[in-house]
Protein backbone atom coordinates (compact mmCIF):
# COMPACT_ATOMS: atom_id res chain seq x y z
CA UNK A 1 0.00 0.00 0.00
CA UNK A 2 1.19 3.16 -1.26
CA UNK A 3 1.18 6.77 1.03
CA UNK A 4 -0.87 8.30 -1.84
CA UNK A 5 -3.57 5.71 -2.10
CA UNK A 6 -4.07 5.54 2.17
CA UNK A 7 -4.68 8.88 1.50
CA UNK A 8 -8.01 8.54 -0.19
CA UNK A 9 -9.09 6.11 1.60
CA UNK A 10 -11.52 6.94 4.70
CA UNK A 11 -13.11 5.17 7.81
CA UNK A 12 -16.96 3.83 6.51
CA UNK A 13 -17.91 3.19 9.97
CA UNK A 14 -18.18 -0.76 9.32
CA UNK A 15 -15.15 -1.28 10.02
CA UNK A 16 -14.10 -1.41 6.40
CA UNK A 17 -11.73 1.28 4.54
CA UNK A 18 -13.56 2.26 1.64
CA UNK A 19 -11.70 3.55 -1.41
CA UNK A 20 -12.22 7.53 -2.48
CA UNK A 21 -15.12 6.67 -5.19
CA UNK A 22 -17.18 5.01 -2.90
CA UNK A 23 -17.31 7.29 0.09
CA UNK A 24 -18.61 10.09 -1.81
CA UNK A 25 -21.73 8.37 -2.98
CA UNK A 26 -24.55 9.55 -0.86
CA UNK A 27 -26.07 6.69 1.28
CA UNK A 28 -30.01 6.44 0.56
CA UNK A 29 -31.67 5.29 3.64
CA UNK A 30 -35.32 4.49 4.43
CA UNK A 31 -34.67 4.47 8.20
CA UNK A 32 -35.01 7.98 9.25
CA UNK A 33 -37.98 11.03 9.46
CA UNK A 34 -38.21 13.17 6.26
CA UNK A 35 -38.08 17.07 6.67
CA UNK A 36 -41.94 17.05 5.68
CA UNK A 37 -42.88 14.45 8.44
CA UNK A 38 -41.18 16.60 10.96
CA UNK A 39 -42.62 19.84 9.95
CA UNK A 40 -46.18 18.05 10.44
CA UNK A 41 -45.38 16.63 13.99
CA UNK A 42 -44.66 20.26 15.04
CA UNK A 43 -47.76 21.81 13.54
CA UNK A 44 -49.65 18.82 15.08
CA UNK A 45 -47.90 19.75 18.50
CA UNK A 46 -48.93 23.45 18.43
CA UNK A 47 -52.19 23.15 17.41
CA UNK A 48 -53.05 20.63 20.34
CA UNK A 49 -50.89 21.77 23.52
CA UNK A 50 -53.03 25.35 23.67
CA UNK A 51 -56.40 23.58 23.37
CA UNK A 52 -55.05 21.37 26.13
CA UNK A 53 -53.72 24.37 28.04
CA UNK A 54 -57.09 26.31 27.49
CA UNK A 55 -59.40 23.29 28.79
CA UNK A 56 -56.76 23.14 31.94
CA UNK A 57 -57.36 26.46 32.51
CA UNK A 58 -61.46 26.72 32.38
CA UNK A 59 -61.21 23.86 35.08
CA UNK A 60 -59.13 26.29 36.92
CA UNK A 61 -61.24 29.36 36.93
CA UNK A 62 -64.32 27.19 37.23
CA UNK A 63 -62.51 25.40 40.17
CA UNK A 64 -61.78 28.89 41.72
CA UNK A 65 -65.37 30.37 41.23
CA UNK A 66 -66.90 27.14 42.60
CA UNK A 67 -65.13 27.66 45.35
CA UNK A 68 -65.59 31.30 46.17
CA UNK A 69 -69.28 30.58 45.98
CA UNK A 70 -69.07 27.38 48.80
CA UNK A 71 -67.42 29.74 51.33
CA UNK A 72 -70.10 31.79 51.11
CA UNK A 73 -72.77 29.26 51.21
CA UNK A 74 -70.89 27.73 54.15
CA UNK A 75 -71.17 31.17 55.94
CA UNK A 76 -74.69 31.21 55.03
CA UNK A 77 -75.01 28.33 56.43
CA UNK A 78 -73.63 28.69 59.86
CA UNK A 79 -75.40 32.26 60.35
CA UNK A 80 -78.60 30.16 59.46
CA UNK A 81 -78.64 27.47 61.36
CA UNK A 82 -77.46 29.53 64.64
CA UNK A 83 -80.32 32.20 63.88
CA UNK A 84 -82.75 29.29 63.18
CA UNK A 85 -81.78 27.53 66.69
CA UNK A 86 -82.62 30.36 68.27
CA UNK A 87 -85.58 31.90 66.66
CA UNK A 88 -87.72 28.49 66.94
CA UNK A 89 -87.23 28.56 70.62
CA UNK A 90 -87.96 32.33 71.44
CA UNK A 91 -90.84 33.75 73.14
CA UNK A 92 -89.64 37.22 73.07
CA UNK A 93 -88.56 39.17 69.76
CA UNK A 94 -87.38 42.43 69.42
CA UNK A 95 -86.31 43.16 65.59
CA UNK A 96 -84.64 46.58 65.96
CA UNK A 97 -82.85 46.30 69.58
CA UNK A 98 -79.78 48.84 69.98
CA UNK A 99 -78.34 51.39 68.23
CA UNK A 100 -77.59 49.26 65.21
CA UNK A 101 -80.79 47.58 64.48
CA UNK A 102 -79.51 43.93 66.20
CA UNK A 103 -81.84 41.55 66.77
CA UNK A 104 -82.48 40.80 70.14
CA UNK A 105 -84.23 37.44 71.10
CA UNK A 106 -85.27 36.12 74.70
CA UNK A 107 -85.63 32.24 75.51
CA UNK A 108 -86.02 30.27 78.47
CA UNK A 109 -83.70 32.00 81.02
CA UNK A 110 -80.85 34.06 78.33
CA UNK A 111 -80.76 36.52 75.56
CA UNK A 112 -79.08 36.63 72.89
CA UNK A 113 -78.48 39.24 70.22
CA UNK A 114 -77.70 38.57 66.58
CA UNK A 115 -75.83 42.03 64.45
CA UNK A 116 -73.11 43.47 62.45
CA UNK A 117 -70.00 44.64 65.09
CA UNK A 118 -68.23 47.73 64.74
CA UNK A 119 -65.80 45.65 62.10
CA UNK A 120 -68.75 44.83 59.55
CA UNK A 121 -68.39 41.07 60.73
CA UNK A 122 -71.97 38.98 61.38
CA UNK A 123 -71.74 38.56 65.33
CA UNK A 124 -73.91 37.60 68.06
CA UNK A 125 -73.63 37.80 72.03
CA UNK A 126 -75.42 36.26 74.94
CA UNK A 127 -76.26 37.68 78.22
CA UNK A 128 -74.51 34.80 79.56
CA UNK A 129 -71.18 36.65 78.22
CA UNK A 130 -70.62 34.27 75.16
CA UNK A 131 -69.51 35.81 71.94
CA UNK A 132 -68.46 35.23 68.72
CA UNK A 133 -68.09 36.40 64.78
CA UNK A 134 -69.25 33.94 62.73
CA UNK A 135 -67.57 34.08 59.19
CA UNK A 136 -64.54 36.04 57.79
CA UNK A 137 -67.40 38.35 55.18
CA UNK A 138 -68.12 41.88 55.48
CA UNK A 139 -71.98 42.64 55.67
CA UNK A 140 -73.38 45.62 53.37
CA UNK A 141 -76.58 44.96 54.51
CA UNK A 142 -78.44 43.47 56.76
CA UNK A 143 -82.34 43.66 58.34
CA UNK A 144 -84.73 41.87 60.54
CA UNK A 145 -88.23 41.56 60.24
CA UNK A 146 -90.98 39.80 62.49
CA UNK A 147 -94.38 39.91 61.32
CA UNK A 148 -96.96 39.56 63.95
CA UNK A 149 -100.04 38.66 61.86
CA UNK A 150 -97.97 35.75 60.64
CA UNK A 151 -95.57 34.90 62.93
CA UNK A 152 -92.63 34.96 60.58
CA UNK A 153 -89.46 36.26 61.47
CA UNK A 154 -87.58 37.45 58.13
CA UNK A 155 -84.04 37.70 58.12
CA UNK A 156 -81.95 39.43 55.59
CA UNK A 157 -78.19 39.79 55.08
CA UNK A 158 -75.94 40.64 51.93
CA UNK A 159 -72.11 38.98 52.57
CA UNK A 160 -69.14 41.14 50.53
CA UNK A 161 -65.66 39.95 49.55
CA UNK A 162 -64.01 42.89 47.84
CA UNK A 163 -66.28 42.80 44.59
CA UNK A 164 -68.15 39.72 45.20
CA UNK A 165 -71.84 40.02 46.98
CA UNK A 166 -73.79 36.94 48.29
CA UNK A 167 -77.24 38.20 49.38
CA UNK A 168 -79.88 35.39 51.31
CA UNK A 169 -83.14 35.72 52.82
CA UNK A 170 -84.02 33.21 55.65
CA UNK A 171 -87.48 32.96 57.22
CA UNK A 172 -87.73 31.46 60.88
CA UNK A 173 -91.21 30.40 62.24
CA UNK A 174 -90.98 30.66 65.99
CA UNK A 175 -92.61 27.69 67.85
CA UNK A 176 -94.25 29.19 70.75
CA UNK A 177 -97.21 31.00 69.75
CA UNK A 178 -97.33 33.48 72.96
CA UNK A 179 -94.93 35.99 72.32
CA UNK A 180 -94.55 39.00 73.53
CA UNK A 181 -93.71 41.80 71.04
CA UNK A 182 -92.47 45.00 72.38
């Protein structure tokens, strides 16, 4: 073997020298992606990820208004159900007690008075010295009503979150009939 002819020659990778004609040919193999196929993989790709990243985040803000809305529910539901234990045992009712409009009901033995604190939190207080503020919403409005002619006592409030409102109405049908209105 002459210096000139190793010269030509190149590794093929087999393991084989290969002279200078036959390295140059261009290998045609079926084995690989063509430019075309990859092109459509990435246009397939963009097209689906932000449909899948705009469904993910519908969930989220759905997720996040769902849950807004069961806080305030859930505060609804505590003020309720403490109002309603109440109410249904009263004999005495006094719908615009204090300086603040409270509601001020009498049962056997205590007091207790339902109204918005000097905070804007839902509170009520017994004479027995128990207090408490019920949920972690502002009111913007709240009002008491007992109608005497049909017993009903109708109970109003509007719950705020910065820009969200959650307004109920709750209607509590005392069960002793003798009561004394002042």
């Amino acid at each position: 073997m002459t210096i000139e002819k190793s010269f030509w020659r190149h590794w093929s990778g087999s393991g084989n020298f290969q002279e200078k004609g036959d390295w140059m040919k261009i290998s045609i193999n079926n084995e690989g992606f063509t430019f075309l196929e990859i092109l459509l993989v990435i246009l397939i790709i963009a097209i689906v990820i932000p449909v899948i990243f705009n469904i993910n985040m519908s969930g989220w803000r759905i997720w996040f208004f769902n849950q807004d809305r069961i806080e305030f529910q859930r505060a609804h539901r505590v003020i309720d159900l403490t109002v309603g234990k109440y109410a249904r045992k009263a004999y005495f009712i006094n719908d615009n007690y204090g300086v603040n409009g409270e509601l001020k009901l009498i049962y056997a033995g205590d007091s207790i008075v339902f109204g918005q604190n000097d905070d804007g939190y839902f509170y009520y207080a017994k004479d027995s010295g128990v207090s408490r503020t019920f949920s972690t919403f502002r009111i913007n409005a709240i009002s008491y009503n007992y109608s005497q002619s049909d017993k009903i006592l109708t109970f109003s409030i509007t719950l705020t979150d910065g820009e969200q409102e959650y307004s109920f109405t709750d209607k509590y049908f005392p069960r002793l009939y003798k009561l004394i209105i002042p």
